[in-house]
Structure formats: structure tokens, C-alpha cells
PDB file of N, CA and C in Angstrom:
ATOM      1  N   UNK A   1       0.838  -1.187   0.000  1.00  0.00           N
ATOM      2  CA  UNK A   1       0.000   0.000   0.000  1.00  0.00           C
ATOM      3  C   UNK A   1       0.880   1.247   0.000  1.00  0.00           C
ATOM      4  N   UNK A   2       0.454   2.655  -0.832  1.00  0.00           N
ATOM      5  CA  UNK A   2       1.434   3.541  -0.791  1.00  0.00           C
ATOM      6  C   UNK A   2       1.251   4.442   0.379  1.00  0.00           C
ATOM      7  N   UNK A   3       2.375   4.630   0.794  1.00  0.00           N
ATOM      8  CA  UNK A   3       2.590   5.793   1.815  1.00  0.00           C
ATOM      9  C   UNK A   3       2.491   4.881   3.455  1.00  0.00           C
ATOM     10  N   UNK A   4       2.697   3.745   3.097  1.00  0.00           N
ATOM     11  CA  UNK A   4       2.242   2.542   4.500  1.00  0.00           C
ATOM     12  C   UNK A   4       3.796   2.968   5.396  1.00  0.00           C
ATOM     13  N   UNK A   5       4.536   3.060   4.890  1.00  0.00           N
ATOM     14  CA  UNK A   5       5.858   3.133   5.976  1.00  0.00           C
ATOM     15  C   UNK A   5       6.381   4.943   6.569  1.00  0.00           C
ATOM     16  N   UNK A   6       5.327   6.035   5.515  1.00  0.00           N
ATOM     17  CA  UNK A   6       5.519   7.076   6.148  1.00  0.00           C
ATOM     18  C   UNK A   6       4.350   7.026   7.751  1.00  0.00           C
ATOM     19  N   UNK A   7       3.721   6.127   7.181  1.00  0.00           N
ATOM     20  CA  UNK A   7       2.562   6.015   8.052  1.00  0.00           C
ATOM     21  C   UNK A   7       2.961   5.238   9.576  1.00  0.00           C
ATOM     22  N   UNK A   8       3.534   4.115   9.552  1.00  0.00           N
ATOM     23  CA  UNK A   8       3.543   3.029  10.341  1.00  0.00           C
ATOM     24  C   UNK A   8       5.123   2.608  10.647  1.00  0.00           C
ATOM     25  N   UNK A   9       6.303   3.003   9.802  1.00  0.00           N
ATOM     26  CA  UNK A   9       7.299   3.206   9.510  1.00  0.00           C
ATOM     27  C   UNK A   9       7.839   1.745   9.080  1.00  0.00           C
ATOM     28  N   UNK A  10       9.184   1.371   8.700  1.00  0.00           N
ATOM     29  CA  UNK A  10       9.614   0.396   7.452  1.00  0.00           C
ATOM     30  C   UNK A  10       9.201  -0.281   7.586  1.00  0.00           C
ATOM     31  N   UNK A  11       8.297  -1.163   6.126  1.00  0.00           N
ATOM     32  CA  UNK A  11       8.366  -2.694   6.299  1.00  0.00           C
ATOM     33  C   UNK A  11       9.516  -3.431   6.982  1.00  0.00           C
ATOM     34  N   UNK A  12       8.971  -5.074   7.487  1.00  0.00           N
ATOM     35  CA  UNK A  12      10.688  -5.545   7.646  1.00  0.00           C
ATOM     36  C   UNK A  12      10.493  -6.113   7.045  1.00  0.00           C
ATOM     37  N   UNK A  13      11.926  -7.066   6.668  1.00  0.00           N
ATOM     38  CA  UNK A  13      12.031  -7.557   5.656  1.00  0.00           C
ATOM     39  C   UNK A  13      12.556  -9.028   6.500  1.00  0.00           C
ATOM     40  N   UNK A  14      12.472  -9.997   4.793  1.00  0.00           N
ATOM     41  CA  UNK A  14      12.658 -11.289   5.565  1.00  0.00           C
ATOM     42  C   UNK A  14      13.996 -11.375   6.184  1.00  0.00           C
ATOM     43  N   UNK A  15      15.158 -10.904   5.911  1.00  0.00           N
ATOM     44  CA  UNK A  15      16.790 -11.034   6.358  1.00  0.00           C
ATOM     45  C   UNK A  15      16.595 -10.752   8.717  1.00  0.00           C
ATOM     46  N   UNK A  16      14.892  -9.989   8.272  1.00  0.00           N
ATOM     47  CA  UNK A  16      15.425  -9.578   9.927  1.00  0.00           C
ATOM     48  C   UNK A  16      13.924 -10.503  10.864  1.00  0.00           C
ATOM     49  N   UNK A  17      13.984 -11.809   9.767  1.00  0.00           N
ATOM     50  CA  UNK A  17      13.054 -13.283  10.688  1.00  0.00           C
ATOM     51  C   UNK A  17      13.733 -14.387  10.677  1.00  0.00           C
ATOM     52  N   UNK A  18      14.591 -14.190  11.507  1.00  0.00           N
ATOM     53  CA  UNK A  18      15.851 -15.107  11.339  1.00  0.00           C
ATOM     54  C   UNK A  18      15.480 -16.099  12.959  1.00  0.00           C
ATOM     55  N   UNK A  19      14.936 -16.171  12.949  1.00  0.00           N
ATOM     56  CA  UNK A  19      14.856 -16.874  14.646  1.00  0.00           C
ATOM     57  C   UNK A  19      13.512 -17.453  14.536  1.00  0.00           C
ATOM     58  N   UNK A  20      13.009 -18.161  15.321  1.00  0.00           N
ATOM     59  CA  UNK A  20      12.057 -19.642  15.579  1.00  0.00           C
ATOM     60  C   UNK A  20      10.652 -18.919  16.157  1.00  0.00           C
ATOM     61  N   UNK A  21      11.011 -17.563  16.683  1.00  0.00           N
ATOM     62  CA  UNK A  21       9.684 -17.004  17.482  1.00  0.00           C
ATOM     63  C   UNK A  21       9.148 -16.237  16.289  1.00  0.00           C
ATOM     64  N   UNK A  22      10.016 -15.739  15.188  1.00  0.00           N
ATOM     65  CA  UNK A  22       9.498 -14.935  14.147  1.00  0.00           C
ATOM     66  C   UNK A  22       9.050 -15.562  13.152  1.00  0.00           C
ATOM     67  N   UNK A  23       8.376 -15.489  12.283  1.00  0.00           N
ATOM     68  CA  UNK A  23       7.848 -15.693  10.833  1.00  0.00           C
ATOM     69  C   UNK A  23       8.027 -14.739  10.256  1.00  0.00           C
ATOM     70  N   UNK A  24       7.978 -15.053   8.568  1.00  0.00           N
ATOM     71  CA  UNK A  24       8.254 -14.313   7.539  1.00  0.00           C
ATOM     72  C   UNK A  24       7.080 -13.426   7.565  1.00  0.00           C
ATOM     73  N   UNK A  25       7.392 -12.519   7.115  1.00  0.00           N
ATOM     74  CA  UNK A  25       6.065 -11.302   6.817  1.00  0.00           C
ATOM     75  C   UNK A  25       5.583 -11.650   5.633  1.00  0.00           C
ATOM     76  N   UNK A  26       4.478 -11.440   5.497  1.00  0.00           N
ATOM     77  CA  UNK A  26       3.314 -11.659   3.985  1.00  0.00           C
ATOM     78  C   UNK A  26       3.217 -10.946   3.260  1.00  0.00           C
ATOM     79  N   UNK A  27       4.382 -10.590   2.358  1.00  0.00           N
ATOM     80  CA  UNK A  27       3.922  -9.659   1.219  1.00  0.00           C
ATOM     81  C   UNK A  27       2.889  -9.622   0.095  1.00  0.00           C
ATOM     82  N   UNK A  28       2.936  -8.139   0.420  1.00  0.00           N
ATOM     83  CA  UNK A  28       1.389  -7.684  -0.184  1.00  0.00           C
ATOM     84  C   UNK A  28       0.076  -7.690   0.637  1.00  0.00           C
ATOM     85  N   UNK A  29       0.522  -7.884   2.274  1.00  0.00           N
ATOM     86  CA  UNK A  29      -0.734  -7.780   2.745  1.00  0.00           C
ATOM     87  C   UNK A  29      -0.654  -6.211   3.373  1.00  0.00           C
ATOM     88  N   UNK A  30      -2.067  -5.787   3.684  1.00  0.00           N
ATOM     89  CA  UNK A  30      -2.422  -4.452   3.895  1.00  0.00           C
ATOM     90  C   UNK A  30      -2.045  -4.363   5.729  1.00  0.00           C
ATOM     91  N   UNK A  31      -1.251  -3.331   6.056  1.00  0.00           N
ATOM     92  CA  UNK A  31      -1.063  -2.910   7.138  1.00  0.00           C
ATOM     93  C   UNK A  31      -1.985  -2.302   7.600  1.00  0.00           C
ATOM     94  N   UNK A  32      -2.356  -2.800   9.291  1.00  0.00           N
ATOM     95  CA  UNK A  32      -3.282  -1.247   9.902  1.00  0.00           C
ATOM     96  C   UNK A  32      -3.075  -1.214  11.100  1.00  0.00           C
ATOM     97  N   UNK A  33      -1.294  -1.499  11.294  1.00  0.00           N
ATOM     98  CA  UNK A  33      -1.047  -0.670  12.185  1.00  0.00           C
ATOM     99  C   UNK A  33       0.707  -0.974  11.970  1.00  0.00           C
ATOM    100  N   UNK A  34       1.565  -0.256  13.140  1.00  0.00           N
ATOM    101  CA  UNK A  34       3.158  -0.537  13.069  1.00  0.00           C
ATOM    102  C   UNK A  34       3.885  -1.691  12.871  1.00  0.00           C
ATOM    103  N   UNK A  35       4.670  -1.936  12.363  1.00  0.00           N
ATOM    104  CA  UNK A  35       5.321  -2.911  12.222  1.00  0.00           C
ATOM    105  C   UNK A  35       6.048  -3.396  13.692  1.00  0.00           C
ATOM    106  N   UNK A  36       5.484  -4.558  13.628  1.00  0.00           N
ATOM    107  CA  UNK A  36       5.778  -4.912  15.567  1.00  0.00           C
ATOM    108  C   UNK A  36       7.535  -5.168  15.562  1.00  0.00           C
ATOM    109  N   UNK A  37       7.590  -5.854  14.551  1.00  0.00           N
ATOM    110  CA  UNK A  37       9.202  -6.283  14.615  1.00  0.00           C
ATOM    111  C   UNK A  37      10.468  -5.931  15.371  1.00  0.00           C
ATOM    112  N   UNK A  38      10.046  -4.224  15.049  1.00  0.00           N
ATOM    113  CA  UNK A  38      10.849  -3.402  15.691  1.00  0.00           C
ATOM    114  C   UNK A  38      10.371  -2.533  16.875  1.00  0.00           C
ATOM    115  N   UNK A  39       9.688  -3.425  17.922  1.00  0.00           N
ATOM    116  CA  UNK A  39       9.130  -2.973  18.889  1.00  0.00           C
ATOM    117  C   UNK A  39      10.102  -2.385  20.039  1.00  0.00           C
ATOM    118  N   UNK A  40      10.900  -3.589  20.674  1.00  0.00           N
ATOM    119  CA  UNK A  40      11.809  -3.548  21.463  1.00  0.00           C
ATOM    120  C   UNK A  40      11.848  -2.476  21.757  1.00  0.00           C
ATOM    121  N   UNK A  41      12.009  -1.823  22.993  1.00  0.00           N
ATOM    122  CA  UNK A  41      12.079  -0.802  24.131  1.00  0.00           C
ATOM    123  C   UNK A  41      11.996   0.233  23.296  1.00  0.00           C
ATOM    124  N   UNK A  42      10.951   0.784  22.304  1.00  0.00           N
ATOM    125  CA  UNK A  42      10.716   2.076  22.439  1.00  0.00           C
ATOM    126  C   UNK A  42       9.911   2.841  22.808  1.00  0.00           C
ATOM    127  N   UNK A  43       8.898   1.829  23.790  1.00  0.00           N
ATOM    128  CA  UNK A  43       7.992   2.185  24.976  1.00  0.00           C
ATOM    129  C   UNK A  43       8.027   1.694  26.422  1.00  0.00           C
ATOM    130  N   UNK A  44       7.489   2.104  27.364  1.00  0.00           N
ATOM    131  CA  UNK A  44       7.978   1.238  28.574  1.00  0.00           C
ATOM    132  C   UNK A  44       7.208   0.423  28.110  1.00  0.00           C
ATOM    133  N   UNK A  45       7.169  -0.363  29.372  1.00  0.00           N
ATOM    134  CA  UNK A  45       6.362  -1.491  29.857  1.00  0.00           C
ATOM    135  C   UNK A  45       5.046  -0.913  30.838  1.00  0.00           C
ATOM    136  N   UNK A  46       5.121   0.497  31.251  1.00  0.00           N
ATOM    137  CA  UNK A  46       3.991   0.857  31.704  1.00  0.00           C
ATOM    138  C   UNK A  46       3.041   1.387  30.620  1.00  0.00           C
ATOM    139  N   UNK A  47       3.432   1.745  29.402  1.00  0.00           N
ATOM    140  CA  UNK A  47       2.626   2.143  28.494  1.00  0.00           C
ATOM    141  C   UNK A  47       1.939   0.808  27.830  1.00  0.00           C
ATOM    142  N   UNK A  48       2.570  -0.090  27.778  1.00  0.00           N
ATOM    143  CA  UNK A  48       2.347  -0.847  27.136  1.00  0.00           C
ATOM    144  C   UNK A  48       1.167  -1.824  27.646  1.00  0.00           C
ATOM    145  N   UNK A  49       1.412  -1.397  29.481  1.00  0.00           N
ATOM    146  CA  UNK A  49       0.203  -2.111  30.045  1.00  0.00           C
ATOM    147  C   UNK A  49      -1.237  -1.227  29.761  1.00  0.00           C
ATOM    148  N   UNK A  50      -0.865   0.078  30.106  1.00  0.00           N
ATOM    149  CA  UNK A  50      -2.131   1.232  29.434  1.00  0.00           C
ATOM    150  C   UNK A  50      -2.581   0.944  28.169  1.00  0.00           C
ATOM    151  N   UNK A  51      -1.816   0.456  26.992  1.00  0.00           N
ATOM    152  CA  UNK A  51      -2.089   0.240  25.625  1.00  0.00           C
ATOM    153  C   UNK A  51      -3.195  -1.290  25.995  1.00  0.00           C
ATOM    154  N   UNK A  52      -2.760  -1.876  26.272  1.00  0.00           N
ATOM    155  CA  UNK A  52      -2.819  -3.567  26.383  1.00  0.00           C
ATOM    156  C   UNK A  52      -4.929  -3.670  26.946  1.00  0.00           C
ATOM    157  N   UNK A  53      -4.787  -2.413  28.302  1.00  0.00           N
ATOM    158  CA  UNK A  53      -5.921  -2.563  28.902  1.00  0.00           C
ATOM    159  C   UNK A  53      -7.105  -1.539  28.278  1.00  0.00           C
ATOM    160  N   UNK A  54      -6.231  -0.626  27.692  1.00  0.00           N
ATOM    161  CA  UNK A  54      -6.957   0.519  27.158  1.00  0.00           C
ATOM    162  C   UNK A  54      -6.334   0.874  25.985  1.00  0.00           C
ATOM    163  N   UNK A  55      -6.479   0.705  24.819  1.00  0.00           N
ATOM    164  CA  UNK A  55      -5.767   1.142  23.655  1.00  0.00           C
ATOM    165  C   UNK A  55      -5.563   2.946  23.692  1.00  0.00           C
ATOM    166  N   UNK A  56      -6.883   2.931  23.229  1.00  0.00           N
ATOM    167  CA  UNK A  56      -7.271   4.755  23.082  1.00  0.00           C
ATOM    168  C   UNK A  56      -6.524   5.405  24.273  1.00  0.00           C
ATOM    169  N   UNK A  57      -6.441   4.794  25.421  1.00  0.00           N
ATOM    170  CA  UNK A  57      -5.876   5.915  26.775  1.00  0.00           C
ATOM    171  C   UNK A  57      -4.554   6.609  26.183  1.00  0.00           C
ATOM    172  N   UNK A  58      -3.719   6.199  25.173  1.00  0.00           N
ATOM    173  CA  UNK A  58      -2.396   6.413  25.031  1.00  0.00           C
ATOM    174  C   UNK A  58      -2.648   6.700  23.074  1.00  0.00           C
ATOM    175  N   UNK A  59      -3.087   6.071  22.678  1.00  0.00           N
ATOM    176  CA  UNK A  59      -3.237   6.154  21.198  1.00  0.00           C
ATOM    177  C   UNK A  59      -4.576   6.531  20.865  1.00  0.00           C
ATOM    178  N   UNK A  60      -4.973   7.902  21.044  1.00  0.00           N
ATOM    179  CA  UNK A  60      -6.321   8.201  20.707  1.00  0.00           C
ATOM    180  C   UNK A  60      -7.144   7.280  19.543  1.00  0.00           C
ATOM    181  N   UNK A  61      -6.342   7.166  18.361  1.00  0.00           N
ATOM    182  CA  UNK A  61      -6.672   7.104  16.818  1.00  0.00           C
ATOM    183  C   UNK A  61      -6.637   5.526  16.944  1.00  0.00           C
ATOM    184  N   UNK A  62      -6.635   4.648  18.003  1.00  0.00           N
ATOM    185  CA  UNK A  62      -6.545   3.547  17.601  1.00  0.00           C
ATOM    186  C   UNK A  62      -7.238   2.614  17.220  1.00  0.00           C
ATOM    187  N   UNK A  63      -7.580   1.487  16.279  1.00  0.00           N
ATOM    188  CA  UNK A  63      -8.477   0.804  16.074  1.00  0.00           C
ATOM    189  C   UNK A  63      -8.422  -0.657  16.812  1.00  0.00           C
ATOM    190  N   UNK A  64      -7.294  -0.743  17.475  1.00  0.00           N
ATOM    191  CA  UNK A  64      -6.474  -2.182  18.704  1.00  0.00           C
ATOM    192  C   UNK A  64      -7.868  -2.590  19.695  1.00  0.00           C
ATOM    193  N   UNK A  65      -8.554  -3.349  19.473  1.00  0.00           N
ATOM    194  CA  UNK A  65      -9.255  -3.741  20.883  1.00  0.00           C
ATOM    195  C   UNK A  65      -8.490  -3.722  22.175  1.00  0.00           C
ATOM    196  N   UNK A  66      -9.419  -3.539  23.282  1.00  0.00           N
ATOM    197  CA  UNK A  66      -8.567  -3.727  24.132  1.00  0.00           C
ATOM    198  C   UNK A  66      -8.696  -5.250  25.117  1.00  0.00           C
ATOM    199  N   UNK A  67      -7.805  -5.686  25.502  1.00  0.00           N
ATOM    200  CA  UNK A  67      -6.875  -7.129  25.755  1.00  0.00           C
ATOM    201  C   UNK A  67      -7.002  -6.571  27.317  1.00  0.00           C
ATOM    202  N   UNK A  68      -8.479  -6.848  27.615  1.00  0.00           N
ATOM    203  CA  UNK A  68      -8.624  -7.085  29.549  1.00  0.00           C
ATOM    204  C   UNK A  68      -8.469  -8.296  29.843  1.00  0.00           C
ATOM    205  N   UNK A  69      -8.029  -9.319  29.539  1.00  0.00           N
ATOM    206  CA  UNK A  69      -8.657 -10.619  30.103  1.00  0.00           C
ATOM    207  C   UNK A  69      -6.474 -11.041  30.416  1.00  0.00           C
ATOM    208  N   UNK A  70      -6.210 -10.117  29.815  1.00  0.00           N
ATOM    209  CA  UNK A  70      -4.420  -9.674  30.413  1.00  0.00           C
ATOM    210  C   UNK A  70      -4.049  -9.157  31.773  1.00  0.00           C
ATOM    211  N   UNK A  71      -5.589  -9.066  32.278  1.00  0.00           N
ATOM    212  CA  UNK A  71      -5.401  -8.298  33.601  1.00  0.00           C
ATOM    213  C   UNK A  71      -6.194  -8.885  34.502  1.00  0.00           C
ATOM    214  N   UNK A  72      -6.134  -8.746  35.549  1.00  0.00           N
ATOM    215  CA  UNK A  72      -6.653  -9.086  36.772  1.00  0.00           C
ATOM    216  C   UNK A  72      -6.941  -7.903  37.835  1.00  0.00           C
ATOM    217  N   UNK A  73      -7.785  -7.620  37.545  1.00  0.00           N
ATOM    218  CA  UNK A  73      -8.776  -5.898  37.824  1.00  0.00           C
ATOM    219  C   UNK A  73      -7.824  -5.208  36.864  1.00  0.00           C
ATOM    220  N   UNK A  74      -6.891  -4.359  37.117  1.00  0.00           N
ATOM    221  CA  UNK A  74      -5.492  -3.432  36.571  1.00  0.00           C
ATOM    222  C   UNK A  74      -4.621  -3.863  36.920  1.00  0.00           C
ATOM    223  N   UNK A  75      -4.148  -4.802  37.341  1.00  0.00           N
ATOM    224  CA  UNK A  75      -2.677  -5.364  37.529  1.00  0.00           C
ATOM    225  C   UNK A  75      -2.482  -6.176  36.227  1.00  0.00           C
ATOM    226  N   UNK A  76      -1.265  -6.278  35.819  1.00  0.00           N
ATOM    227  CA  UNK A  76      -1.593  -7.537  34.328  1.00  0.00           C
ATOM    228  C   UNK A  76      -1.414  -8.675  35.217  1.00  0.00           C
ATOM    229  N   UNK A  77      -1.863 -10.024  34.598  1.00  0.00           N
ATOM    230  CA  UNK A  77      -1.915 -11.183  35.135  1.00  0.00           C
ATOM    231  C   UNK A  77      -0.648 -11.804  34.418  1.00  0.00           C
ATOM    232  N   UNK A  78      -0.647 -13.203  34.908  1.00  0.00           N
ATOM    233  CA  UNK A  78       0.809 -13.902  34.151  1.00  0.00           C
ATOM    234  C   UNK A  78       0.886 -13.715  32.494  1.00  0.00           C
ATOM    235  N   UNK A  79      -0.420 -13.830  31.880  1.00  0.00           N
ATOM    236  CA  UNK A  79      -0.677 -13.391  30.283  1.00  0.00           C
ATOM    237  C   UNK A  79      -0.126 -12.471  30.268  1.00  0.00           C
ATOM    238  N   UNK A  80      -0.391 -11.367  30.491  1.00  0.00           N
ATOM    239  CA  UNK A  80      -0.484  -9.864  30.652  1.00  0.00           C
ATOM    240  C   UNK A  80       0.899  -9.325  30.694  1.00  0.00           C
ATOM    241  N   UNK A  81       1.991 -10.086  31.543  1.00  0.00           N
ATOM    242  CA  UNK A  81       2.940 -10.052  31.842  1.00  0.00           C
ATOM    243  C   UNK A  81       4.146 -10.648  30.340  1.00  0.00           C
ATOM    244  N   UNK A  82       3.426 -11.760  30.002  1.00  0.00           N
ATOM    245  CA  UNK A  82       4.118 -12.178  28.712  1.00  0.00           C
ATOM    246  C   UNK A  82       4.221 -11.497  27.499  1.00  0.00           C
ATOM    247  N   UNK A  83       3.005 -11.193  27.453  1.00  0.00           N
ATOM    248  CA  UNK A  83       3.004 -10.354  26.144  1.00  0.00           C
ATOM    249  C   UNK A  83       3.693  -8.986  26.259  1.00  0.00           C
ATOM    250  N   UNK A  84       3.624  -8.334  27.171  1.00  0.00           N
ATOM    251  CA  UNK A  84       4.631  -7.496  27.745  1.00  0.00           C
ATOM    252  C   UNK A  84       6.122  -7.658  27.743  1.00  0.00           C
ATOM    253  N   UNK A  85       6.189  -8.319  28.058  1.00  0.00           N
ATOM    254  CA  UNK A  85       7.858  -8.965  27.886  1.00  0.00           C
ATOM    255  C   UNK A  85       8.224  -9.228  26.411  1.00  0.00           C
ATOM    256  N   UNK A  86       7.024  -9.984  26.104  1.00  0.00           N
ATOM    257  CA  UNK A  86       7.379 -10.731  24.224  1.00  0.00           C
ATOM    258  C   UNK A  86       7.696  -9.056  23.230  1.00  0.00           C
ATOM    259  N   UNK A  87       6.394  -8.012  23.739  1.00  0.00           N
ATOM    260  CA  UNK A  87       6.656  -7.149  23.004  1.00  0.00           C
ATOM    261  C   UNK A  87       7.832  -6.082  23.314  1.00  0.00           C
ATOM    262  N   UNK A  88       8.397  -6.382  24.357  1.00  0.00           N
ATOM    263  CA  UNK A  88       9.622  -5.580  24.580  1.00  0.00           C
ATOM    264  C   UNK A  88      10.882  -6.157  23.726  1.00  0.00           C
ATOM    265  N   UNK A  89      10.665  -7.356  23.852  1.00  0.00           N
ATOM    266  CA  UNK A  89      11.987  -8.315  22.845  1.00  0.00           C
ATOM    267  C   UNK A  89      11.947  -8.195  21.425  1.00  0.00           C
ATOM    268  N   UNK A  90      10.470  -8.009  20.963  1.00  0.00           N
ATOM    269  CA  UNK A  90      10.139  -7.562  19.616  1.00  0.00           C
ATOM    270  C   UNK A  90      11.522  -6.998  19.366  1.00  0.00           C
ATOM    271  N   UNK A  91      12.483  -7.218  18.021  1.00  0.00           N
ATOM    272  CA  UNK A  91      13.128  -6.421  17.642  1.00  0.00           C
ATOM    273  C   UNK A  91      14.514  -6.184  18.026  1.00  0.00           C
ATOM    274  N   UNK A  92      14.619  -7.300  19.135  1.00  0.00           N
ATOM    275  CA  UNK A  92      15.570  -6.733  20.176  1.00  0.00           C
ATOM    276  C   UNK A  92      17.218  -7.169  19.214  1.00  0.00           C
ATOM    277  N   UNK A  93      16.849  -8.338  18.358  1.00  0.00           N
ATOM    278  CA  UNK A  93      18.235  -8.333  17.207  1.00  0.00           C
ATOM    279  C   UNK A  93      18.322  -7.600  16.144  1.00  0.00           C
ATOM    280  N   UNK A  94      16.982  -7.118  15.956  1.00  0.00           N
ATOM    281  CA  UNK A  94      17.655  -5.936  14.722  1.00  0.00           C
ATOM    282  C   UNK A  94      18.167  -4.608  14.989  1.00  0.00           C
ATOM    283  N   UNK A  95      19.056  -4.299  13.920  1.00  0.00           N
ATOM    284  CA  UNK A  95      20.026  -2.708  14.236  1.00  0.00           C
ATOM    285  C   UNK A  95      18.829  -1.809  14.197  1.00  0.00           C
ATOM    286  N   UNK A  96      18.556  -1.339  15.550  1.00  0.00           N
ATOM    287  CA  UNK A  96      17.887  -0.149  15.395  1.00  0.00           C
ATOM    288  C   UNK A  96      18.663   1.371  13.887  1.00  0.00           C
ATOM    289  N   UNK A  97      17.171   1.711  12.788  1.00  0.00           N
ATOM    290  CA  UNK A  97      17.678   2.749  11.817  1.00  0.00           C
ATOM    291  C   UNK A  97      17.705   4.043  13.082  1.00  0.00           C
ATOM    292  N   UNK A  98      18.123   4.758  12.719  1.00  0.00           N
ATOM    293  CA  UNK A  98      18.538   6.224  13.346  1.00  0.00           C
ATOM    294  C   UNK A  98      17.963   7.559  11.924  1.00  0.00           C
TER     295      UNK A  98
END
């Protein structure tokens, strides 16, 4: 789609699904939202619990359901906690671009 990486920023590419937790990306499918790949720490982990329980609280524009059943009232639960972690590692071998 044009203008998808001013939007959401670079596709990745297959050279950076080199490991057993990743899969190849599907080219030609339509993005509608960031490319997770390159997640790794460029949010905390407290945003990420705000994102997780409440999308919109942090990303007005978002279309992300929100992922309560990650929590246990507002604390995250052991789920809650993984995916948190998984999405901090997102990325964590590729060269961050500058």
C-alpha cells in the first residue's frame, strides 16, 4: 500500500526473521497498524500495560481492541505479563535505523 511506511514506519524484511519465534512477513498484505518487529524498548512497559488494557488511553486514533482478560482488575496477570515482555523483545536483534 502507498505511503504505508511514512505512516507506520519500514516494512521488515525477511533477512530480519531469522529466529524460531518470528515468521516471515506476507507480502502484499495491507497494514493497519506498526510494524511490531521493531518494537523492542521504544515504549515502557507501563505504556504498554495502558495500551494492552486501554488502547485509546495512550493512542487516541486507535483501532487495537482492548486485551482485559491480560489483567486481573489493573494489575496484568501472568498473560499480561508475557506479552509485555514478548513485546519488549520484539526487535531486540535488529540494528535499530537512526
Amino acid at each position: 500500500m502507498a505511503n504505508e511506511s511514512v505512516r507506520f514506519g519500514p516494512v521488515s524484511t525477511a533477512a530480519e526473521q531469522r529466529h524460531e519465534l518470528m515468521m516471515p512477513q506476507l507480502m502484499g498484505t495491507r497494514r493497519v497498524g506498526p510494524d511490531l518487529s521493531r518494537e523492542s524498548g521504544l515504549r515502557s512497559n507501563d505504556w504498554h500495560v495502558a495500551h494492552f488494557y486501554n488502547p485509546r488511553s495512550v493512542s487516541p486514533t486507535s483501532v487495537m481492541p482492548s486485551y482485559r482478560w491480560f489483567f486481573d482488575g489493573r494489575k496484568p496477570n501472568k498473560k499480561g505479563l508475557a506479552i509485555i515482555t514478548y513485546m519488549q523483545w520484539l526487535g531486540s536483534n535488529v540494528e535499530q535505523q537512526q
